[in-house]
N, C-alpha and C. Protein backbone atom coordinates (compact mmCIF):
# COMPACT_ATOMS: atom_id res chain seq x y z
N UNK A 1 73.28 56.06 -82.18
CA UNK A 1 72.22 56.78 -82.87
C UNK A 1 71.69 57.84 -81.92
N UNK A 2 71.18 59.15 -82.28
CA UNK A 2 71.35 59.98 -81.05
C UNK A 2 69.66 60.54 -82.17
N UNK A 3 69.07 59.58 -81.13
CA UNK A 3 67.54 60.14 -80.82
C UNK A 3 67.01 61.64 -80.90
N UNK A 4 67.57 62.44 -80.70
CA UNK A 4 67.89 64.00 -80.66
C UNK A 4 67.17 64.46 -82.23
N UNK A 5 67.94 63.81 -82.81
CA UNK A 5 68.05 64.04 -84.28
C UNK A 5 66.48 63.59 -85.10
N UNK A 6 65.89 63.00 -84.07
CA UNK A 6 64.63 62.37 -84.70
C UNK A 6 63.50 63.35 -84.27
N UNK A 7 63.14 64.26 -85.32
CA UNK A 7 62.21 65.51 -84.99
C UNK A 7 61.71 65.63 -86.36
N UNK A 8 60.33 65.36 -86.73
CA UNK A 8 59.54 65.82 -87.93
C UNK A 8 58.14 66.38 -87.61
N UNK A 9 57.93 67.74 -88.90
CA UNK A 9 56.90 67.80 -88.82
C UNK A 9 56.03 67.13 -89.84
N UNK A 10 54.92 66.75 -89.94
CA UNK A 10 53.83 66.16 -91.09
C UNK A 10 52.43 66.87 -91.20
N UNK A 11 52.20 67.64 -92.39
CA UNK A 11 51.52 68.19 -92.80
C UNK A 11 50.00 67.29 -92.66
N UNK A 12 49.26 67.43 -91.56
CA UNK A 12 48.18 66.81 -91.31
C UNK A 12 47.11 65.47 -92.50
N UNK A 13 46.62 66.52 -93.44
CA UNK A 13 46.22 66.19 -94.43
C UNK A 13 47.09 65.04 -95.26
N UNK A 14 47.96 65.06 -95.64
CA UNK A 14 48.93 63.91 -96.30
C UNK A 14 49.42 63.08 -95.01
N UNK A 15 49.10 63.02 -94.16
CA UNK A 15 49.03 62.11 -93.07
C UNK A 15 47.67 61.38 -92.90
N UNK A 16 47.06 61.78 -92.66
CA UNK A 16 45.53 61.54 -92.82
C UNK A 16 45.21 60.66 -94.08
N UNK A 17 45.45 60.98 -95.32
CA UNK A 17 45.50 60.22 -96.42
C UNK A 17 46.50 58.62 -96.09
N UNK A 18 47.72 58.99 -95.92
CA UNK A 18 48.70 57.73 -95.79
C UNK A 18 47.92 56.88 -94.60
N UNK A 19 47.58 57.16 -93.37
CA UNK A 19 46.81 56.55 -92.71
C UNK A 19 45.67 56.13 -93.30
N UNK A 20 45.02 56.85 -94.17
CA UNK A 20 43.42 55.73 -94.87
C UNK A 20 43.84 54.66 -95.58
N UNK A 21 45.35 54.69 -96.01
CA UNK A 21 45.75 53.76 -96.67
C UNK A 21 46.10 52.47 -95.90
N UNK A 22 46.38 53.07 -94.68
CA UNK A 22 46.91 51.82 -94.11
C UNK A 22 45.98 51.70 -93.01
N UNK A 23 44.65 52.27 -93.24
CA UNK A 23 43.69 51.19 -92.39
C UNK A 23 42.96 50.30 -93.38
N UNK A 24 42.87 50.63 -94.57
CA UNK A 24 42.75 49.82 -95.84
C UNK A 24 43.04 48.79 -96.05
N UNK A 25 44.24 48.70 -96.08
CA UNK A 25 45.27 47.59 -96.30
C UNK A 25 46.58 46.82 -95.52
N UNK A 26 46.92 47.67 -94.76
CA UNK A 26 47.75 47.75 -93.85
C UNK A 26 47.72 45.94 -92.81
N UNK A 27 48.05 44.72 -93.13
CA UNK A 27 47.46 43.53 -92.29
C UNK A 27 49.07 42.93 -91.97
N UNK A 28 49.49 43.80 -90.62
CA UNK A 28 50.56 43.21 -90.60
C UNK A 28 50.62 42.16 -89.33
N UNK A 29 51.36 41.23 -89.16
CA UNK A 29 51.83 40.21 -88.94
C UNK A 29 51.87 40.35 -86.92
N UNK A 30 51.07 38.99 -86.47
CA UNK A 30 51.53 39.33 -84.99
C UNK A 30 52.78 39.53 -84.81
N UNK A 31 53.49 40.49 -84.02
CA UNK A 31 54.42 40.64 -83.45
C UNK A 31 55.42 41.18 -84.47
N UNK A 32 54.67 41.95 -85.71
CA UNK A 32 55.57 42.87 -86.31
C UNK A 32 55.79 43.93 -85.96
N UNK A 33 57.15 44.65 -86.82
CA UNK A 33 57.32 46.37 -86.47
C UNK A 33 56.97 47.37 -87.36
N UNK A 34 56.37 48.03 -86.98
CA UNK A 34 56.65 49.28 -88.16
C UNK A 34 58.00 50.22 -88.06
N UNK A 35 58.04 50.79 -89.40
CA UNK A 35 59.48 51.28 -89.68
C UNK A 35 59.08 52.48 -90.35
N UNK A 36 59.64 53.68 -89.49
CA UNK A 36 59.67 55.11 -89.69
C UNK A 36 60.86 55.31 -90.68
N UNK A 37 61.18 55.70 -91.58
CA UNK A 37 62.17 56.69 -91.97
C UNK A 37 61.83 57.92 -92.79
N UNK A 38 62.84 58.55 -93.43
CA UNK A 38 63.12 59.95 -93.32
C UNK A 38 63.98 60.17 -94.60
N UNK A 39 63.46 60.77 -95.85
CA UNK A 39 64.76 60.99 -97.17
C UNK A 39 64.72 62.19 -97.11
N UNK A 40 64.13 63.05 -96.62
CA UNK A 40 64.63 64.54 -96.42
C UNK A 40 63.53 65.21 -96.97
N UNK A 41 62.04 64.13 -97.62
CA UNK A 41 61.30 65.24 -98.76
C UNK A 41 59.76 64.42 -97.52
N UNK A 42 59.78 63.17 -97.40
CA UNK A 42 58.80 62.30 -97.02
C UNK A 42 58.70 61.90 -96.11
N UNK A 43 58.11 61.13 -95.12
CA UNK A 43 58.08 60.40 -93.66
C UNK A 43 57.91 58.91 -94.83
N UNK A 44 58.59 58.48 -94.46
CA UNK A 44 58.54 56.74 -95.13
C UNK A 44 58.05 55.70 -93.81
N UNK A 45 57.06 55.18 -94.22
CA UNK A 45 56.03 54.30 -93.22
C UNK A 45 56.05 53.10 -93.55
N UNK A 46 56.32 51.83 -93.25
CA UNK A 46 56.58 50.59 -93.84
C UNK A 46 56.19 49.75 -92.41
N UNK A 47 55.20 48.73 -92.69
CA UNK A 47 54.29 47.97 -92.78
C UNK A 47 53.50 47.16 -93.17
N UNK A 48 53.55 45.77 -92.68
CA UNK A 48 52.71 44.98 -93.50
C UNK A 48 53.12 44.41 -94.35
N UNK A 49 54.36 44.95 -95.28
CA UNK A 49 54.04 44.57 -96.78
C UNK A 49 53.89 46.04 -97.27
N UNK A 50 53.70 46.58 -96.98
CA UNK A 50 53.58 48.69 -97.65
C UNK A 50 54.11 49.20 -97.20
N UNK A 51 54.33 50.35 -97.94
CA UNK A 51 54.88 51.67 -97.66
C UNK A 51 54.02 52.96 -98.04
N UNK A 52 53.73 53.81 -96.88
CA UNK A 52 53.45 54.94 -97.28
C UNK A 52 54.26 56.02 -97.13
N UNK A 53 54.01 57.28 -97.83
CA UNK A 53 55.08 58.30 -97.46
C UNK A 53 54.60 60.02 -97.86
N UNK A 54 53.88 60.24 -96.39
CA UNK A 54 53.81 61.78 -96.75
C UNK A 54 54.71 62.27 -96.53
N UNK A 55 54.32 63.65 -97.19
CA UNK A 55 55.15 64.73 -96.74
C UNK A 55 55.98 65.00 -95.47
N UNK A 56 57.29 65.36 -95.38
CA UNK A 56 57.24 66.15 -93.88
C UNK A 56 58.45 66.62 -94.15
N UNK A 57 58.84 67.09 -93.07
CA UNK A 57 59.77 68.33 -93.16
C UNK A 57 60.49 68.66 -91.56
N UNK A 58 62.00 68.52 -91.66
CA UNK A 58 62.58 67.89 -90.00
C UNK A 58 63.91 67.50 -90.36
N UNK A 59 64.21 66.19 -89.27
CA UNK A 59 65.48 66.03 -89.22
C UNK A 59 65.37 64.84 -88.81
N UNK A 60 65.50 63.84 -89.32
CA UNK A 60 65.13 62.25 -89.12
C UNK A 60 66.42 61.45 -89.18
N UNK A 61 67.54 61.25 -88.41
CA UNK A 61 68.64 60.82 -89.07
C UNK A 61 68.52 59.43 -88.69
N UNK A 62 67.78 58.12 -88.28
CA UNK A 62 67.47 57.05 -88.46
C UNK A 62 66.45 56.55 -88.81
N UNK A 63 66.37 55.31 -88.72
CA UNK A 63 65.25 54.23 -88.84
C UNK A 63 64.81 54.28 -87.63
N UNK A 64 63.18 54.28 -87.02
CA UNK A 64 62.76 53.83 -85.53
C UNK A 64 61.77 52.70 -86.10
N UNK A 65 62.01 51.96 -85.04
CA UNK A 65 60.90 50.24 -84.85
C UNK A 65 60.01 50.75 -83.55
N UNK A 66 58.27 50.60 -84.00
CA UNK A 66 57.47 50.25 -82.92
C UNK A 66 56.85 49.19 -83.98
N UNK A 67 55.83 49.09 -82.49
CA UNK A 67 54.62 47.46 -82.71
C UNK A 67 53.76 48.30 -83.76
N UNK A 68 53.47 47.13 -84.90
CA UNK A 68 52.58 47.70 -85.97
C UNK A 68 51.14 47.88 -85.41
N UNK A 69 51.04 47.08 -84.18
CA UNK A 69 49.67 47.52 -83.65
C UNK A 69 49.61 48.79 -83.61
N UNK A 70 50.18 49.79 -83.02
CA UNK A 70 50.69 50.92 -82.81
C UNK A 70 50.14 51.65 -83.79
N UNK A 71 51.01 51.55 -84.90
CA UNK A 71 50.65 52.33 -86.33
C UNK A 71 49.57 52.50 -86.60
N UNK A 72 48.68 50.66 -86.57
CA UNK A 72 47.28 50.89 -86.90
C UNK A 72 46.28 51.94 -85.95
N UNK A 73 46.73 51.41 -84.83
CA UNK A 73 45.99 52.08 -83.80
C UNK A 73 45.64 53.92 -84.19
N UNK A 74 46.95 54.43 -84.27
CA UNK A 74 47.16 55.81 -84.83
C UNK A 74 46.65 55.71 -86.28
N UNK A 75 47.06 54.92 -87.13
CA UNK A 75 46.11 55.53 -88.30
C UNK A 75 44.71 55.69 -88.09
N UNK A 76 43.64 54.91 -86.97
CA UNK A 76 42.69 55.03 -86.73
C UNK A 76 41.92 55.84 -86.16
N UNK A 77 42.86 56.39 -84.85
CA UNK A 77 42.54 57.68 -84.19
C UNK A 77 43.64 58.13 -84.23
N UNK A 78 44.14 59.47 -85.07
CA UNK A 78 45.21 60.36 -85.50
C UNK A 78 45.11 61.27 -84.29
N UNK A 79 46.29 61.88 -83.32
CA UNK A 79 46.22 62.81 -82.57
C UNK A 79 45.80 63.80 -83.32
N UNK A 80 45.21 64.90 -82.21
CA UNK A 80 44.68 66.11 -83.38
C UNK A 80 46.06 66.74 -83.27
N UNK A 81 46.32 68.04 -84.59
CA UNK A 81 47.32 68.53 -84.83
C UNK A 81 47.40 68.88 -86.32
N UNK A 82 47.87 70.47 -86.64
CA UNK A 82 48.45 70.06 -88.27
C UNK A 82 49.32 71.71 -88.02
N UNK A 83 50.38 70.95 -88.17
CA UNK A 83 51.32 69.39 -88.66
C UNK A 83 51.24 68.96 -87.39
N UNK A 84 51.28 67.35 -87.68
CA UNK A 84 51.50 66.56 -86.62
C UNK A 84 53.23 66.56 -86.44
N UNK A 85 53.50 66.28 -84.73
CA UNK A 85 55.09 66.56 -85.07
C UNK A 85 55.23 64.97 -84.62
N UNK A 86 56.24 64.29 -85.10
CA UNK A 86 56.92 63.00 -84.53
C UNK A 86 57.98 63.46 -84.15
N UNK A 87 58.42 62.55 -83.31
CA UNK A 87 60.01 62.89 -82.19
C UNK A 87 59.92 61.81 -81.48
N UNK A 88 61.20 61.66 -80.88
CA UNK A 88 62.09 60.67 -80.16
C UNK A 88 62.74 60.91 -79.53
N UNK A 89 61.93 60.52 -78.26
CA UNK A 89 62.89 60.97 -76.74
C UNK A 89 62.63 59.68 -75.74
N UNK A 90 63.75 59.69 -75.21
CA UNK A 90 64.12 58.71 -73.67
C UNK A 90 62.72 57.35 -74.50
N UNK A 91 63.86 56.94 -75.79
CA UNK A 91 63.15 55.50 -76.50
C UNK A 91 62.06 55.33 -76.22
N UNK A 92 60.87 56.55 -76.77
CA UNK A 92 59.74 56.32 -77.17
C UNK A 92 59.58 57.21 -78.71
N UNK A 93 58.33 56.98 -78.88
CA UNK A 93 58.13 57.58 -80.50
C UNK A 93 56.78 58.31 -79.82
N UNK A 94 57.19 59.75 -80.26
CA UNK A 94 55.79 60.63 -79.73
C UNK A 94 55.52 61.32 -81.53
N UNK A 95 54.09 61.00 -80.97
CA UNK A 95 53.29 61.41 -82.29
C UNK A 95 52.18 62.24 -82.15
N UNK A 96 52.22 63.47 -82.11
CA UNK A 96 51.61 64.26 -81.28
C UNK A 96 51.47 64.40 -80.17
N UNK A 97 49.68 63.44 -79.04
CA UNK A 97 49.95 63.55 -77.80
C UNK A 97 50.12 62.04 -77.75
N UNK A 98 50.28 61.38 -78.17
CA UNK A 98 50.45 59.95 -78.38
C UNK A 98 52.11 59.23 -77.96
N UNK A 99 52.04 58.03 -77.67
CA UNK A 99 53.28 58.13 -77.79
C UNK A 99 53.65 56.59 -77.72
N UNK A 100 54.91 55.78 -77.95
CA UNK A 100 55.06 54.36 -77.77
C UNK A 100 56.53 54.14 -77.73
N UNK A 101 56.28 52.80 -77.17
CA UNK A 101 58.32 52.57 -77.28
C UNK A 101 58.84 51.96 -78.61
N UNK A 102 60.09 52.67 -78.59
CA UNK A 102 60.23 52.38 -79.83
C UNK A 102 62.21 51.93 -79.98
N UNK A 103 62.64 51.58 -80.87
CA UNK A 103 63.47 51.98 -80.79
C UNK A 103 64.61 52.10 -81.99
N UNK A 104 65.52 53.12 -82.09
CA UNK A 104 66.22 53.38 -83.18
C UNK A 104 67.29 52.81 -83.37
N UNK A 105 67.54 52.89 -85.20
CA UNK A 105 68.49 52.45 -85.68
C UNK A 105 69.35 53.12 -86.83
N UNK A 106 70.40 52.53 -87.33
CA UNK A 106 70.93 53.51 -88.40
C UNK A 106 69.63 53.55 -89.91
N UNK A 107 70.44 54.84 -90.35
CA UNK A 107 68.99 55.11 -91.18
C UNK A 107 69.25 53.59 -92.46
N UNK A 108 68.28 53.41 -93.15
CA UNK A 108 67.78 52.77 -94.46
C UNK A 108 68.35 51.18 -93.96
N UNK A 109 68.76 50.78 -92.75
CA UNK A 109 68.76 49.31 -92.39
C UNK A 109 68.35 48.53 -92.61
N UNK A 110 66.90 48.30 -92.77
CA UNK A 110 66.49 47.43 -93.42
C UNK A 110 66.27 47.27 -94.54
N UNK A 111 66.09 45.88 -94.86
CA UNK A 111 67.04 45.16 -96.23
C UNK A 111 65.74 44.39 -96.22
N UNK A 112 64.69 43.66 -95.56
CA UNK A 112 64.24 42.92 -96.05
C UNK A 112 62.64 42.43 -96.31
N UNK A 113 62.01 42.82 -97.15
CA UNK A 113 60.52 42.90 -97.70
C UNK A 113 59.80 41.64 -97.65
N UNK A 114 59.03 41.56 -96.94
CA UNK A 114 57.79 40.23 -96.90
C UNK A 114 57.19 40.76 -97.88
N UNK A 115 56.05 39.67 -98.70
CA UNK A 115 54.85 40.04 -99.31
C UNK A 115 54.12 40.57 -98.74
N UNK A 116 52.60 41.24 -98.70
CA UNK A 116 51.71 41.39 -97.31
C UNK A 116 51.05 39.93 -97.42
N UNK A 117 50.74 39.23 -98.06
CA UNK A 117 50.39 37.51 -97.41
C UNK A 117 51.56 37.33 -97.34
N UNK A 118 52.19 36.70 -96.65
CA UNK A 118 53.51 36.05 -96.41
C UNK A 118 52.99 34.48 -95.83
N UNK A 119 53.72 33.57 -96.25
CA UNK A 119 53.06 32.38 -96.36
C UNK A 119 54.01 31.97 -94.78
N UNK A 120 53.16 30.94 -94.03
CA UNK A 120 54.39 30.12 -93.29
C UNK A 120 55.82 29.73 -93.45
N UNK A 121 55.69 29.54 -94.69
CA UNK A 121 57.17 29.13 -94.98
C UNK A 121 58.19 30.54 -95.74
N UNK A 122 57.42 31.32 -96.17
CA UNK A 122 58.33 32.47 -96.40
C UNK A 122 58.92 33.20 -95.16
N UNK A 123 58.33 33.20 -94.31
CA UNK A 123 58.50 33.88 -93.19
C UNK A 123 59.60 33.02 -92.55
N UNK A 124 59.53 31.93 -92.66
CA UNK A 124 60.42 30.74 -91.46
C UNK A 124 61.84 30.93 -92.69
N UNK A 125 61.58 31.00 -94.23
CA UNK A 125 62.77 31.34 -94.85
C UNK A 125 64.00 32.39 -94.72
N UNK A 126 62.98 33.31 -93.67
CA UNK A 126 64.07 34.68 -93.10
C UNK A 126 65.25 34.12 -92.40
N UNK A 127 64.94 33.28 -91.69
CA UNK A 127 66.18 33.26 -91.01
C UNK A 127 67.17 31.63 -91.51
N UNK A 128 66.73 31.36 -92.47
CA UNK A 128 67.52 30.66 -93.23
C UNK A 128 68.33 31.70 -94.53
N UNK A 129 68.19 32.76 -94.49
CA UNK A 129 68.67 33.68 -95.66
C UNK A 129 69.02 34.78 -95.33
N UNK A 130 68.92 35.53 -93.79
CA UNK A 130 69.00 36.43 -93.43
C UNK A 130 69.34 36.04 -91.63
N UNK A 131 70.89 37.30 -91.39
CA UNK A 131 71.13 37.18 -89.58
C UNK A 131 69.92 37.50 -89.11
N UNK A 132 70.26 37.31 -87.72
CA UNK A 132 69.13 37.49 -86.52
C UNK A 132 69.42 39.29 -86.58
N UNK A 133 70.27 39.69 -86.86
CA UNK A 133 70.82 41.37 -86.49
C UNK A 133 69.88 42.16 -87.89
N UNK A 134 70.05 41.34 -89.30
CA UNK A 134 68.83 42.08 -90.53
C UNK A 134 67.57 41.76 -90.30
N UNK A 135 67.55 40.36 -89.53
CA UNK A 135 65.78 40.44 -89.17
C UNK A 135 65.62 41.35 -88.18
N UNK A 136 66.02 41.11 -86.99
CA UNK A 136 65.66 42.13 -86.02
C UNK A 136 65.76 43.96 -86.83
N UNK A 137 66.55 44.28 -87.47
CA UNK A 137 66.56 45.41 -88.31
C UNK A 137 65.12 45.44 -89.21
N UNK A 138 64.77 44.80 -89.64
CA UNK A 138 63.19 44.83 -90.63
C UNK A 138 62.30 44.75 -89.14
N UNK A 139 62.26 44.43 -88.69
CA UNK A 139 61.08 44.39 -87.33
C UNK A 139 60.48 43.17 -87.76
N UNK A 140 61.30 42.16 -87.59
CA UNK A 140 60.30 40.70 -88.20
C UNK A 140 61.16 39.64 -86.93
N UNK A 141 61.75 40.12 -86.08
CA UNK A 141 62.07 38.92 -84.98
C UNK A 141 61.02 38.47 -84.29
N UNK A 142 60.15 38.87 -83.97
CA UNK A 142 59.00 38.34 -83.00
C UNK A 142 58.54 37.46 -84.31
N UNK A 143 58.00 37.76 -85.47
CA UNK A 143 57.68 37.01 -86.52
C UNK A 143 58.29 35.78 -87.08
N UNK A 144 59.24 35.52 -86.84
CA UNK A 144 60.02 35.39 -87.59
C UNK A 144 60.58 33.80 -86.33
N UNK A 145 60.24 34.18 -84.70
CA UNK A 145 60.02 33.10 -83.89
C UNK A 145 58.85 32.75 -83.50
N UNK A 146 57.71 33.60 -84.48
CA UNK A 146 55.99 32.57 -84.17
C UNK A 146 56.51 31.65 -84.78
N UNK A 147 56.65 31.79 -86.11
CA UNK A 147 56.89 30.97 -87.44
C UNK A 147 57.71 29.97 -87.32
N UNK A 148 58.95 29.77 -86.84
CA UNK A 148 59.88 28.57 -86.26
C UNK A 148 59.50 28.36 -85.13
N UNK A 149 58.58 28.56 -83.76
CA UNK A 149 57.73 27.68 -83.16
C UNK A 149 56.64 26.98 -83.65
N UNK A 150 55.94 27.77 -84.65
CA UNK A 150 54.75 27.20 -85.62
C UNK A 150 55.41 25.53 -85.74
N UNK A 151 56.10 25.78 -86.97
CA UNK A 151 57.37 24.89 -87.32
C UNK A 151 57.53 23.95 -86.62
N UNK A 152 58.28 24.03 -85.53
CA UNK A 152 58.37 23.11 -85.20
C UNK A 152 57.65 22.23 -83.86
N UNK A 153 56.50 22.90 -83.84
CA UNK A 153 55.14 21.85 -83.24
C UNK A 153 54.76 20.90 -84.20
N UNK A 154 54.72 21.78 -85.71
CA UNK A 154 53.99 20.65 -86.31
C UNK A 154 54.71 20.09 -87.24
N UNK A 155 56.25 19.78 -86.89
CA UNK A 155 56.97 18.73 -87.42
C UNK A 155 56.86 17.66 -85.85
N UNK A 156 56.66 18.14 -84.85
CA UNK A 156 56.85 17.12 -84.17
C UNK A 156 55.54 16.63 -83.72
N UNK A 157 54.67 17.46 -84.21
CA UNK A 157 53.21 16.48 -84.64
C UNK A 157 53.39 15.38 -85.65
N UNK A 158 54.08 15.41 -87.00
CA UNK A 158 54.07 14.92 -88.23
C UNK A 158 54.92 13.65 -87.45
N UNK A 159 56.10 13.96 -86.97
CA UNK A 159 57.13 12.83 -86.36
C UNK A 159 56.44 11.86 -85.24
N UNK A 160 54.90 12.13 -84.74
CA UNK A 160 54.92 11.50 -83.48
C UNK A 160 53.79 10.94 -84.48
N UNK A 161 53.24 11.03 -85.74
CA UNK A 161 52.49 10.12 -86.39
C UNK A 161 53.38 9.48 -87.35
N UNK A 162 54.16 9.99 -87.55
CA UNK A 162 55.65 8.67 -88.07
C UNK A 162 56.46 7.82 -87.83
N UNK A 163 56.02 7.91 -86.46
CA UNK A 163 56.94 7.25 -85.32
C UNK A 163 56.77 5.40 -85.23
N UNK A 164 55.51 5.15 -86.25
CA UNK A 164 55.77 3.56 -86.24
C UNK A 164 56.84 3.02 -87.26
N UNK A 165 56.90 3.87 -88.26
CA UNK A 165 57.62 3.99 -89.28
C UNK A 165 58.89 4.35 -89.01
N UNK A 166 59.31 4.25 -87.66
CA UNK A 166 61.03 4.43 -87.07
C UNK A 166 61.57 6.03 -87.57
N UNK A 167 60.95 7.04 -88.33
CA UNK A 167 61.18 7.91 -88.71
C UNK A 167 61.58 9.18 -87.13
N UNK A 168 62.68 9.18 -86.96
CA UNK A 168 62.88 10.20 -85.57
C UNK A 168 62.06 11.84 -85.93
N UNK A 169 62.31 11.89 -84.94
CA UNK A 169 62.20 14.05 -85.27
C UNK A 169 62.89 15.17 -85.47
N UNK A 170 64.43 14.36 -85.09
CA UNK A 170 65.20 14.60 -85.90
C UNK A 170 65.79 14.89 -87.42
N UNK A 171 65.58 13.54 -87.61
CA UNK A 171 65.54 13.54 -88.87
C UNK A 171 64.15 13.68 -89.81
N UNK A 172 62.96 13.95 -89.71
CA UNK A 172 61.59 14.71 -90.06
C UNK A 172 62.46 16.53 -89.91
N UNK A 173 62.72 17.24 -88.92
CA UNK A 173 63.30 18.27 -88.77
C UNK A 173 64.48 18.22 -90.12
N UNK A 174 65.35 17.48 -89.88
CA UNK A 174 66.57 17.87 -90.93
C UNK A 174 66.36 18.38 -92.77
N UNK A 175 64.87 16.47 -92.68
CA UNK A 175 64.05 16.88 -93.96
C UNK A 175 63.42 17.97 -94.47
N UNK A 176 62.65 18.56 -93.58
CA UNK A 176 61.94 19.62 -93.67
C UNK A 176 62.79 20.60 -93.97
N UNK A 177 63.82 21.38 -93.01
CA UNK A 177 64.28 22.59 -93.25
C UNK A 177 65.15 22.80 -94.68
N UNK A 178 65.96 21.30 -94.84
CA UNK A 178 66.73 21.14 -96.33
C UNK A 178 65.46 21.23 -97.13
N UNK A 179 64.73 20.70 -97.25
CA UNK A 179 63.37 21.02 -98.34
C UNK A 179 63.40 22.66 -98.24
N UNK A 180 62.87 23.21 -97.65
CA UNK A 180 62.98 24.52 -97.28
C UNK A 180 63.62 25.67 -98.14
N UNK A 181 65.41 25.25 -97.64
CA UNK A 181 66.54 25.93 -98.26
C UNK A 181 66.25 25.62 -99.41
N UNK A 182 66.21 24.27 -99.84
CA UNK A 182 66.51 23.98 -101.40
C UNK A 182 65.18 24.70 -102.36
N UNK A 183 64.01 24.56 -102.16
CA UNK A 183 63.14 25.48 -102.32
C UNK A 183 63.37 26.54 -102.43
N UNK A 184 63.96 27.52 -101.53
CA UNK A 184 64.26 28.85 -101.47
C UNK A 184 65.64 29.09 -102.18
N UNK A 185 66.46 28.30 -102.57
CA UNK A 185 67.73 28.69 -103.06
C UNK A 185 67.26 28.50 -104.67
N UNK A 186 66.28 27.53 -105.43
CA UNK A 186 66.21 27.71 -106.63
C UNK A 186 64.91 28.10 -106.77
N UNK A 187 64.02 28.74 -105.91
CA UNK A 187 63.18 29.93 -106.48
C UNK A 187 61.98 28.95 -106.66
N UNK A 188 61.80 27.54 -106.63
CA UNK A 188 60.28 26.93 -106.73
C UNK A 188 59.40 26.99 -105.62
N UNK A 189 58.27 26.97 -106.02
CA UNK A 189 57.37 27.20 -104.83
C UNK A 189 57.76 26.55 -103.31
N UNK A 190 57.47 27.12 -102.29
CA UNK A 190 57.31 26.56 -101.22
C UNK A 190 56.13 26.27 -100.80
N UNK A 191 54.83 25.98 -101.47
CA UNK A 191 53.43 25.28 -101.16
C UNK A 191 53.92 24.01 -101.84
């Protein structure tokens, strides 16, 4: 992917707007990514659970991942500028005078949409339904190992109060995650 290629401008004002949106609403996940792309008319912003997409006008030929802290941070205090320019050099994401690490991928890669609540168990469902290579592509790997550490503290909480009951943690673990799949493969709730 040749970083080079990642140069937009964004018409201040429709930046400014997409950012009120996503200090609004915008509640994404510790240790998520945000995801830049580029259809040739819009800056596509994805976060949280949303997407915004002003205007812009450039040459965007991938997907870039930074920390959604990041995003928020900048929707909150916007570098001054109009147009603001984004670019990508020596794997950072500069956004005016701003700037963060980031890093790129082929364009429209990601494949895979959380709700913006995303429950414990939807999240731990990613990687029962999806590689480590499409999660890491959505910016949900850091997420995606709170959630299966979550997991599995408090199966081996549940197992060490089952434990008179000869029930291993093993097998509490095996139960759980087949509950899980089977849940997620015919679509009934996982609460």
């Amino acid at each position: 992917m040749n970083p080079a290629t990642c140069r937009l401008s964004v018409p201040r004002p429709g930046l400014l707007q997409a950012f009120r949106l996503v200090r609004k609403l915008c509640r994404p996940k510790r240790g998520e990514e945000a995801i830049l792309s580029f259809d040739g008319a819009c800056l596509h912003i994805d976060c949280g659970g949303m997407t915004v997409a002003p205007g812009a006008q450039g040459d965007w030929s991938g997907q870039v991942r930074f920390p959604a802290d990041s995003l928020v941070m900048l929707a909150k205090l916007p570098p001054a500028g109009d147009p603001l320019e984004f670019s990508v050099r020596d794997r950072r994401l500069h956004v005016g005078s701003c700037s963060v690490a980031c890093a790129v991928q082929h364009a429209w890669t990601k494949s895979i949409e959380l709700p913006v609540n995303a429950d414990l168990a939807q999240i731990l469902g990613l990687h029962l339904t999806y590689t480590p290579d499409e999660i890491e592509a959505a910016g949900y790997s850091r997420v995606v190992d709170r959630a299966k550490s979550t997991a599995e503290r408090r199966i081996a909480k549940a197992a060490e109060a089952l434990g008179e009951l000869r029930i291993e943690p093993g097998e509490l673990h095996e139960w759980a995650y087949a509950t899980l799949r089977r849940k997620l493969s015919d679509g009934s709730s996982t609460r």
